[in-house]
C-alpha atoms as a PDB file:
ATOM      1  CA  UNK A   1       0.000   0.000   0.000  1.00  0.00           C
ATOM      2  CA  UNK A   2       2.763   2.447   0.770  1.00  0.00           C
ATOM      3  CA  UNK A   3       5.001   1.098  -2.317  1.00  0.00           C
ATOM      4  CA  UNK A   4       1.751   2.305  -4.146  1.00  0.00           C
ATOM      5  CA  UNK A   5       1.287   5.459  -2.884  1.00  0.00           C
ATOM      6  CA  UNK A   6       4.373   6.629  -3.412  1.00  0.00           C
ATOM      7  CA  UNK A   7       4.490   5.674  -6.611  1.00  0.00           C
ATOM      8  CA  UNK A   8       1.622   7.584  -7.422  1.00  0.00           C
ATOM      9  CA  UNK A   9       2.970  10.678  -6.150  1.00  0.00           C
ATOM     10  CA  UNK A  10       6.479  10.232  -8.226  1.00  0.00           C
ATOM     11  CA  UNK A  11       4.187   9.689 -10.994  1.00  0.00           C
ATOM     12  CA  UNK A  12       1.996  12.957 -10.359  1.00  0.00           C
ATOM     13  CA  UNK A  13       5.495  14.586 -10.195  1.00  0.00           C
ATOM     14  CA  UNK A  14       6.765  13.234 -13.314  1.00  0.00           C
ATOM     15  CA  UNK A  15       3.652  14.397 -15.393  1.00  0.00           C
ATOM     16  CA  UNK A  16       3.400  17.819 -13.786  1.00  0.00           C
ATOM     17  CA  UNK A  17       7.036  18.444 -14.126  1.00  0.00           C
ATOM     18  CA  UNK A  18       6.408  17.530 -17.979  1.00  0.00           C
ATOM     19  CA  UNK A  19       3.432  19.606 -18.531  1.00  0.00           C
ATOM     20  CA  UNK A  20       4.963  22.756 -16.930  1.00  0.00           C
ATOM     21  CA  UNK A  21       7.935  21.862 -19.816  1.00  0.00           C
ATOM     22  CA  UNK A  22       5.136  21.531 -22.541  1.00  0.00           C
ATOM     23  CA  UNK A  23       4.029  25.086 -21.413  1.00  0.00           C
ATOM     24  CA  UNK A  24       7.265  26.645 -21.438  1.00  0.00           C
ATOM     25  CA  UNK A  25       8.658  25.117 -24.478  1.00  0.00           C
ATOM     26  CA  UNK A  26       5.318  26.427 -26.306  1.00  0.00           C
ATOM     27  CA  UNK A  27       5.875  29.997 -25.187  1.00  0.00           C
ATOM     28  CA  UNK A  28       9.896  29.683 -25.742  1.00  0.00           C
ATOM     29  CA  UNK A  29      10.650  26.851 -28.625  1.00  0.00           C
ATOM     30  CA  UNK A  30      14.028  25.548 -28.775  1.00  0.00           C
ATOM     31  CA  UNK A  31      16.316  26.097 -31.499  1.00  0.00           C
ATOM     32  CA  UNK A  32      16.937  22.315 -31.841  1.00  0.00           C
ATOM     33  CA  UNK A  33      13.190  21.014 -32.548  1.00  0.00           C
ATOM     34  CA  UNK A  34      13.554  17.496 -31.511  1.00  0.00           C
ATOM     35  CA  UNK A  35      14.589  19.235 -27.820  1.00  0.00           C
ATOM     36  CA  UNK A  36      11.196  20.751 -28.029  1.00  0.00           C
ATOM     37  CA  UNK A  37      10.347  16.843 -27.503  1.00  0.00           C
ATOM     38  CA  UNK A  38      13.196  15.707 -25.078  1.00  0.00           C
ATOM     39  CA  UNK A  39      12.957  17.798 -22.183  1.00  0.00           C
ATOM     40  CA  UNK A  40       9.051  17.286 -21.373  1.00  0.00           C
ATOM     41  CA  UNK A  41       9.885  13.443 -21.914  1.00  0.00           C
ATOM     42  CA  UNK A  42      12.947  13.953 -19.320  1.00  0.00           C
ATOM     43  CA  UNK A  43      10.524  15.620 -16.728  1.00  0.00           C
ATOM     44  CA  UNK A  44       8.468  12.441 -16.933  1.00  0.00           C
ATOM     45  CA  UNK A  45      11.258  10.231 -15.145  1.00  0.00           C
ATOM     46  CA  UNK A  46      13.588  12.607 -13.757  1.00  0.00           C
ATOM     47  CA  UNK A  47      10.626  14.723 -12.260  1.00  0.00           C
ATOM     48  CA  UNK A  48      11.600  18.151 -10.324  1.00  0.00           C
ATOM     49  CA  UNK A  49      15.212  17.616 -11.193  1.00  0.00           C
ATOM     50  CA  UNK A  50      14.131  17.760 -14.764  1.00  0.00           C
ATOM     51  CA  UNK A  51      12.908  21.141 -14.097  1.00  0.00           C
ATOM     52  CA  UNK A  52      15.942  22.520 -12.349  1.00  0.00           C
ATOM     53  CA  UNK A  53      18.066  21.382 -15.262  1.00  0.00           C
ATOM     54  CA  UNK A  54      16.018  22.780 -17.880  1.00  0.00           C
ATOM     55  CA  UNK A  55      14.935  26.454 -16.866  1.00  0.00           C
ATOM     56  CA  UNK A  56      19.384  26.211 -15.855  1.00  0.00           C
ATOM     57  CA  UNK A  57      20.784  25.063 -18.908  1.00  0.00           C
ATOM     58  CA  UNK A  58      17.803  23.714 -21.412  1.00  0.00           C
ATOM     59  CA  UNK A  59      15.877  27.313 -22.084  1.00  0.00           C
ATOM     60  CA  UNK A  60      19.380  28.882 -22.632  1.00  0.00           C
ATOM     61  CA  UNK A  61      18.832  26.711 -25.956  1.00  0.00           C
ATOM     62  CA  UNK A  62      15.471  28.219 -26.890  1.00  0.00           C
ATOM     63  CA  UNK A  63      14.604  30.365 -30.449  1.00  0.00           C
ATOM     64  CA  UNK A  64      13.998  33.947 -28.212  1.00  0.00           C
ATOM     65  CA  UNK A  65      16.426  33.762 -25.058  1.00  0.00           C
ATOM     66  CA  UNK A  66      19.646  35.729 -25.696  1.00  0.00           C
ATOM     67  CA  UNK A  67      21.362  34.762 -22.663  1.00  0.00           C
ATOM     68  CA  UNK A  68      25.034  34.397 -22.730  1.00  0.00           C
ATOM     69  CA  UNK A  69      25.333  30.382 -22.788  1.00  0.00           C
ATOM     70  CA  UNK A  70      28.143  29.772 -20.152  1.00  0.00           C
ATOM     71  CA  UNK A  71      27.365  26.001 -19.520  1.00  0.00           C
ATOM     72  CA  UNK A  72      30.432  23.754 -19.175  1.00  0.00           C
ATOM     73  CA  UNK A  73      31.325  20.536 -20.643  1.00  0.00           C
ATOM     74  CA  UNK A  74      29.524  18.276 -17.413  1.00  0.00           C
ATOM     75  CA  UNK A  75      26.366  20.933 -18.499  1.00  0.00           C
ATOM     76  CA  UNK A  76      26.993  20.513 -22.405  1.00  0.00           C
ATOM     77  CA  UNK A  77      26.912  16.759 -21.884  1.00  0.00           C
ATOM     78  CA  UNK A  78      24.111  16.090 -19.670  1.00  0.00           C
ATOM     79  CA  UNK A  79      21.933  17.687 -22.083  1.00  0.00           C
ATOM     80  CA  UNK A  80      23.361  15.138 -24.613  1.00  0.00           C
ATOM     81  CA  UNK A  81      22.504  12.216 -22.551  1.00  0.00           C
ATOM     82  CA  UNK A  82      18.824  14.096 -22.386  1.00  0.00           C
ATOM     83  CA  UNK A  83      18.710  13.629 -25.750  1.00  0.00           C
ATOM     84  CA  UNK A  84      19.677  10.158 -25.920  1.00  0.00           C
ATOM     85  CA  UNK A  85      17.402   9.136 -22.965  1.00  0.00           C
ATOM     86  CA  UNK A  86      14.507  10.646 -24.244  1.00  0.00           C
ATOM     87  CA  UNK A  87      14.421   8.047 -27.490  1.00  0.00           C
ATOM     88  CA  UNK A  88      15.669   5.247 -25.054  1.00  0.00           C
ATOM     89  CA  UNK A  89      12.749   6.238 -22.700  1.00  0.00           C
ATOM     90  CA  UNK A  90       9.984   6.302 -26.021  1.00  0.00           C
ATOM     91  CA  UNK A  91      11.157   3.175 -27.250  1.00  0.00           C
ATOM     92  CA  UNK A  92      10.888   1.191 -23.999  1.00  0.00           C
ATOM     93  CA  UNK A  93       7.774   2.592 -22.460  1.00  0.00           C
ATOM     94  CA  UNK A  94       6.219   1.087 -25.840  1.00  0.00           C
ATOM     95  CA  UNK A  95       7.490  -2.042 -25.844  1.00  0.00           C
ATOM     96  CA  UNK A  96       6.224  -2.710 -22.380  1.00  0.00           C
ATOM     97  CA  UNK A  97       2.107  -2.542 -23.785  1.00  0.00           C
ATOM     98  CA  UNK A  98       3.358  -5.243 -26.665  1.00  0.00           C
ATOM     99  CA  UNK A  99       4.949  -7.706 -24.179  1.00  0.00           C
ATOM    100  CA  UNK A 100       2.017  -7.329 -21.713  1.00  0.00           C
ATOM    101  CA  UNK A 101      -0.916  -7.605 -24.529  1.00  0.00           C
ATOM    102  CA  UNK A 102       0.641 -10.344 -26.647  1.00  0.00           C
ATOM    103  CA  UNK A 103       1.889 -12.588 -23.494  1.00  0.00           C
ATOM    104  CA  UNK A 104       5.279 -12.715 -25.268  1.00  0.00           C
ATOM    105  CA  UNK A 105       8.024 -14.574 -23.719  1.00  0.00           C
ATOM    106  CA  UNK A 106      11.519 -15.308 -24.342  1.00  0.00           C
ATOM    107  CA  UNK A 107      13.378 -18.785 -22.759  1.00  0.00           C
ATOM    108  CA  UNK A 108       9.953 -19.146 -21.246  1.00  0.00           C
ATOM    109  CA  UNK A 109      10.193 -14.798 -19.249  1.00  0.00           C
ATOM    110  CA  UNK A 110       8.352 -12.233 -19.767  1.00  0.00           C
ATOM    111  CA  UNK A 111      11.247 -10.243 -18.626  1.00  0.00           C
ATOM    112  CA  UNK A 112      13.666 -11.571 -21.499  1.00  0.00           C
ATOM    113  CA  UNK A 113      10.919 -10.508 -24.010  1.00  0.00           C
ATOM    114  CA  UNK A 114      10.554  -7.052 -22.268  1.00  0.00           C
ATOM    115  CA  UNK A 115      14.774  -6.888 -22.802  1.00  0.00           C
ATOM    116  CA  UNK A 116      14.746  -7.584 -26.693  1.00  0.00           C
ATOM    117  CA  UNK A 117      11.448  -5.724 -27.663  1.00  0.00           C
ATOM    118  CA  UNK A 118      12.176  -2.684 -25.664  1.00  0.00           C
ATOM    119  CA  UNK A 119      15.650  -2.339 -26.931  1.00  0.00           C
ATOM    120  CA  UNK A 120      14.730  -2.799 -30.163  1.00  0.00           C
ATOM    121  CA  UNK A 121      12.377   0.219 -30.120  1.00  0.00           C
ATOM    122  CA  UNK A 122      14.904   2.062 -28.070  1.00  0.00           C
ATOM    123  CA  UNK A 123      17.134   1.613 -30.634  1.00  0.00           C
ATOM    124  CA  UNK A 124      15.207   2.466 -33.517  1.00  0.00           C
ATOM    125  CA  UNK A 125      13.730   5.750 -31.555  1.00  0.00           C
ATOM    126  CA  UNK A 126      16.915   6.624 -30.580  1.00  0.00           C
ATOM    127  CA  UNK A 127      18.433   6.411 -33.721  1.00  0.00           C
ATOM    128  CA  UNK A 128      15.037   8.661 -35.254  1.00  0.00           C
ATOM    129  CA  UNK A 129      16.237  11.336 -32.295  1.00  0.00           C
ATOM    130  CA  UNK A 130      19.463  11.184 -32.960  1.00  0.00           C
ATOM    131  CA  UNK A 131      18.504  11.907 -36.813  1.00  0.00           C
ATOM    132  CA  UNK A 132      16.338  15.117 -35.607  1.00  0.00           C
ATOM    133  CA  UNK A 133      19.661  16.584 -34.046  1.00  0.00           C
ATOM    134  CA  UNK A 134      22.309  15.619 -36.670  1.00  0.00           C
ATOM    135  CA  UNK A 135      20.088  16.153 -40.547  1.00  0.00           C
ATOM    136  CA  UNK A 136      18.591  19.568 -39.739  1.00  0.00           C
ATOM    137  CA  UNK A 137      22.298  20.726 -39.139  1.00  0.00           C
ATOM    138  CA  UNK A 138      23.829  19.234 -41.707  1.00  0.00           C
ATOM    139  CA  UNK A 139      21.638  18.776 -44.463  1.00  0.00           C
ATOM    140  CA  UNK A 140      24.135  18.493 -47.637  1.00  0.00           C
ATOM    141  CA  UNK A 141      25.174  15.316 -46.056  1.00  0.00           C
ATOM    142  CA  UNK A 142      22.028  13.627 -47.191  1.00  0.00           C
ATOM    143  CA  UNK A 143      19.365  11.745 -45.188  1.00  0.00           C
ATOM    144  CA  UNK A 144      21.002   8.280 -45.604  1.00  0.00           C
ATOM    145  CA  UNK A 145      24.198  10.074 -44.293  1.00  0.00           C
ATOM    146  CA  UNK A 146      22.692  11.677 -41.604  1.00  0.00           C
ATOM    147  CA  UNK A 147      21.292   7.994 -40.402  1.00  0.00           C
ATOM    148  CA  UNK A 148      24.721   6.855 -40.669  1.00  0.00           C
ATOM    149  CA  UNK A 149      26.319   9.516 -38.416  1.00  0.00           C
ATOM    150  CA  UNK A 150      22.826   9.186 -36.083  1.00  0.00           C
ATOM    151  CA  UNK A 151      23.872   4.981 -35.762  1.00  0.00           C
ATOM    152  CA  UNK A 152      27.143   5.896 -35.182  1.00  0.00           C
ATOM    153  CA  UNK A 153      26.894   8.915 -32.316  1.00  0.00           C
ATOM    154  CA  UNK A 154      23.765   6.574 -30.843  1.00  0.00           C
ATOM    155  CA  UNK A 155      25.134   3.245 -30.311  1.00  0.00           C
ATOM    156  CA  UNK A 156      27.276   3.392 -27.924  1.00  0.00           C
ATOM    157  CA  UNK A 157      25.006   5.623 -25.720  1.00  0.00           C
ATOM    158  CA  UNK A 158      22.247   3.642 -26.004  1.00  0.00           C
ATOM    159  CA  UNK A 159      23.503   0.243 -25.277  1.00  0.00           C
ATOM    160  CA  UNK A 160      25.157   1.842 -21.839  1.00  0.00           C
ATOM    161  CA  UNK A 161      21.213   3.353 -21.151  1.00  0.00           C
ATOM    162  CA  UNK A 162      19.913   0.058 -21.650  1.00  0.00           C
ATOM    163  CA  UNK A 163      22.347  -1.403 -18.929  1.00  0.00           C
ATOM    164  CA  UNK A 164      21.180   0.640 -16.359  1.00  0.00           C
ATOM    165  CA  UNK A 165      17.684   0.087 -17.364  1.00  0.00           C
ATOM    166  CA  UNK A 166      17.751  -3.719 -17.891  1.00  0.00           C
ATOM    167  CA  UNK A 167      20.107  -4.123 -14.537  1.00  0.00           C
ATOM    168  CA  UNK A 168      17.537  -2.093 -12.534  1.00  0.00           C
ATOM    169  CA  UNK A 169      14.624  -4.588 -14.108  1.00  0.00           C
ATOM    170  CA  UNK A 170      16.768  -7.224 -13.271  1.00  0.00           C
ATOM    171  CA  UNK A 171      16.800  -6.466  -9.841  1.00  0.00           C
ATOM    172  CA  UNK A 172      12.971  -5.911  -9.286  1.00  0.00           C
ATOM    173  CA  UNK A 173      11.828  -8.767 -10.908  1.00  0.00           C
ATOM    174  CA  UNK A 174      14.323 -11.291  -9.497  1.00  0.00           C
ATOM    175  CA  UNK A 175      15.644  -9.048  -6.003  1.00  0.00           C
ATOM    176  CA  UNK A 176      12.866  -6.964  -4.579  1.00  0.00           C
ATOM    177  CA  UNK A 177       9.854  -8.539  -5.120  1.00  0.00           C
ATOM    178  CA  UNK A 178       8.423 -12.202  -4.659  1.00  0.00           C
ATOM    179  CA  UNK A 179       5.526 -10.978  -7.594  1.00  0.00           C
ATOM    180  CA  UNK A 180       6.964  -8.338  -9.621  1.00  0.00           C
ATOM    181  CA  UNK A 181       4.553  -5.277 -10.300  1.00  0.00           C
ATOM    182  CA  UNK A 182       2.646  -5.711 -13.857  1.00  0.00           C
ATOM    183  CA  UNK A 183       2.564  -3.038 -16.231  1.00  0.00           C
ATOM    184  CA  UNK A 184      -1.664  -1.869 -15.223  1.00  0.00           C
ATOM    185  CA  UNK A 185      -0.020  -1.219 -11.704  1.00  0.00           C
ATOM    186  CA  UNK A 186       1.425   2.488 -10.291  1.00  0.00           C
ATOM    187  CA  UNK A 187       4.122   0.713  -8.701  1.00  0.00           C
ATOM    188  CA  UNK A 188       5.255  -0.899 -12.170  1.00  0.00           C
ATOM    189  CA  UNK A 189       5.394   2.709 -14.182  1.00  0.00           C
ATOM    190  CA  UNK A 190       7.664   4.401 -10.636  1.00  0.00           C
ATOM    191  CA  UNK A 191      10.403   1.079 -11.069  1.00  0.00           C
ATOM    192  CA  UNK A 192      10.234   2.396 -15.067  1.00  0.00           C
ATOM    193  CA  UNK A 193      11.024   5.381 -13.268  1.00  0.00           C
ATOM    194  CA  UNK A 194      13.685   4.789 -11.103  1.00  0.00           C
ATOM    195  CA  UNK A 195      14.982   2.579 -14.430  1.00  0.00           C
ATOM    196  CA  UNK A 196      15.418   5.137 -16.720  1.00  0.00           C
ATOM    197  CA  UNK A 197      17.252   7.727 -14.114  1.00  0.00           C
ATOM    198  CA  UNK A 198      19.630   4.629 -13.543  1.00  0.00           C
ATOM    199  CA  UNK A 199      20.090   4.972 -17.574  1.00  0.00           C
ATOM    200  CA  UNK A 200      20.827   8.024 -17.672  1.00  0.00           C
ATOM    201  CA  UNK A 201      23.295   7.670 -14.784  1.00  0.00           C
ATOM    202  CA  UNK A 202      25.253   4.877 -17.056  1.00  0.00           C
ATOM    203  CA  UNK A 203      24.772   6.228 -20.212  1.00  0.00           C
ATOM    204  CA  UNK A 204      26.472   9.975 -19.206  1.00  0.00           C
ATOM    205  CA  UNK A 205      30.290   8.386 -18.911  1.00  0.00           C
ATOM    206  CA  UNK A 206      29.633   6.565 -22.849  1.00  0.00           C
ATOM    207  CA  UNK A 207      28.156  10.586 -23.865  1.00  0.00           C
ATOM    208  CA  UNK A 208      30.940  11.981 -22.110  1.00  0.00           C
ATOM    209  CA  UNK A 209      33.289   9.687 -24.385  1.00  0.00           C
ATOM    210  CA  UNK A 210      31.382  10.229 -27.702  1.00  0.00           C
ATOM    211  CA  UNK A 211      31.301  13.873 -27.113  1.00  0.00           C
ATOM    212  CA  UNK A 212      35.029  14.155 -26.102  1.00  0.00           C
ATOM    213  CA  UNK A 213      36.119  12.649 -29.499  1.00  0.00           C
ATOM    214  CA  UNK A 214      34.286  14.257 -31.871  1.00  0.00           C
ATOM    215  CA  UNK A 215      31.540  11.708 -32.565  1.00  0.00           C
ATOM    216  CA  UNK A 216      28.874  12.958 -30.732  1.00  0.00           C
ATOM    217  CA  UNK A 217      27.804  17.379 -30.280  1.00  0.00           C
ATOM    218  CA  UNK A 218      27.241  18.609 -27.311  1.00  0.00           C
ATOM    219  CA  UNK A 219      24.410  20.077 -26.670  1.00  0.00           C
END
């Protein structure tokens, strides 16, 4: 009962925090459209804190703020790894309906199936934000080369979100709980919660790296 209520009220958090984004990035549109999608996804899982970092270092970013931008590196990356969660976030709060709906299992789990669905859609949404970042500012490389350079500065950044994520689901299904929560449950969507910060956590050292050698922009 507690486990539930709390989960409710991280939830509450996580949609408020994203609607108070939707507002702001309606009145104030970043210069980066895809961003315009990314930080109200980010307030979702990362709640308040998602806040905090974007009226700090997201709105600098937006189409009518002329602020000096003064971020650092740690700032420049950790909106990077925003942008990166985001499609990791997209792709595997789908795949969790088409497990639960279609009773798919892999080596007789549920939670193997939930590992290669929802990484497959991670993958192919992250690759789709990655696209929305790299084509717009570099158009004369072409759409297919622009997918190239998305697969290439995704990759690595992905698989390291997906780490965190799966380890985390890893832990509640086999660790924490004798009946794991099912997806029509509060307490199901807060572990996706806690899952996706812990993917962020992993995947900023792998941005950090892409970032420092050229592969990946910071943001």
């Amino acid at each position: 009962m507690l486990l539930t209520i709390i989960s409710w009220i991280a939830l509450t958090m996580g949609l408020i925090s994203s609607l108070i984004i939707v507002i702001d990035v309606i009145r104030y549109p970043q210069m980066m459209k895809i961003m315009n999608v990314v930080w109200p996804i980010n307030g979702w899982f990362f709640g308040p804190f998602a806040l905090w970092t974007y009226f700090k270092w997201g709105r600098l970013k937006a189409k009518k703020i002329k602020d000096e931008d003064r971020r650092g590196r740690p700032a420049r990356v950790f909106v990077s790894t925003s942008h990166c969660s985001a499609g990791c976030t997209v792709g595997d709060a789908a795949g969790v309906p088409i497990v639960a709906l279609t009773g798919m299992a892999v080596i007789g789990s549920t939670l193997y199936a939930h590992y290669v669905v929802e990484f497959i859609l991670a993958y192919i949404f992250g690759i789709v934000f990655q696209f929305y970042a790299i084509y717009p500012m570099n158009k004369e490389q072409g759409i297919v080369g622009s997918i190239k350079a998305a697969i290439k500065a995704d990759t690595l950044s992905l698989i390291a979100f997906e780490i965190g994520m799966f380890g985390w689901m890893a832990i509640v299904h086999f660790v924490l709980f004798a009946q794991p929560p099912k997806p029509n449950e509060a307490s199901y969507w807060f572990m996706m919660q806690i899952a996706m910060i812990l993917g962020f956590l992993t995947s900023y050292p792998a941005n950090w790296i892409l970032v420092r050698k050229g592969i990946k922009e910071e943001m």
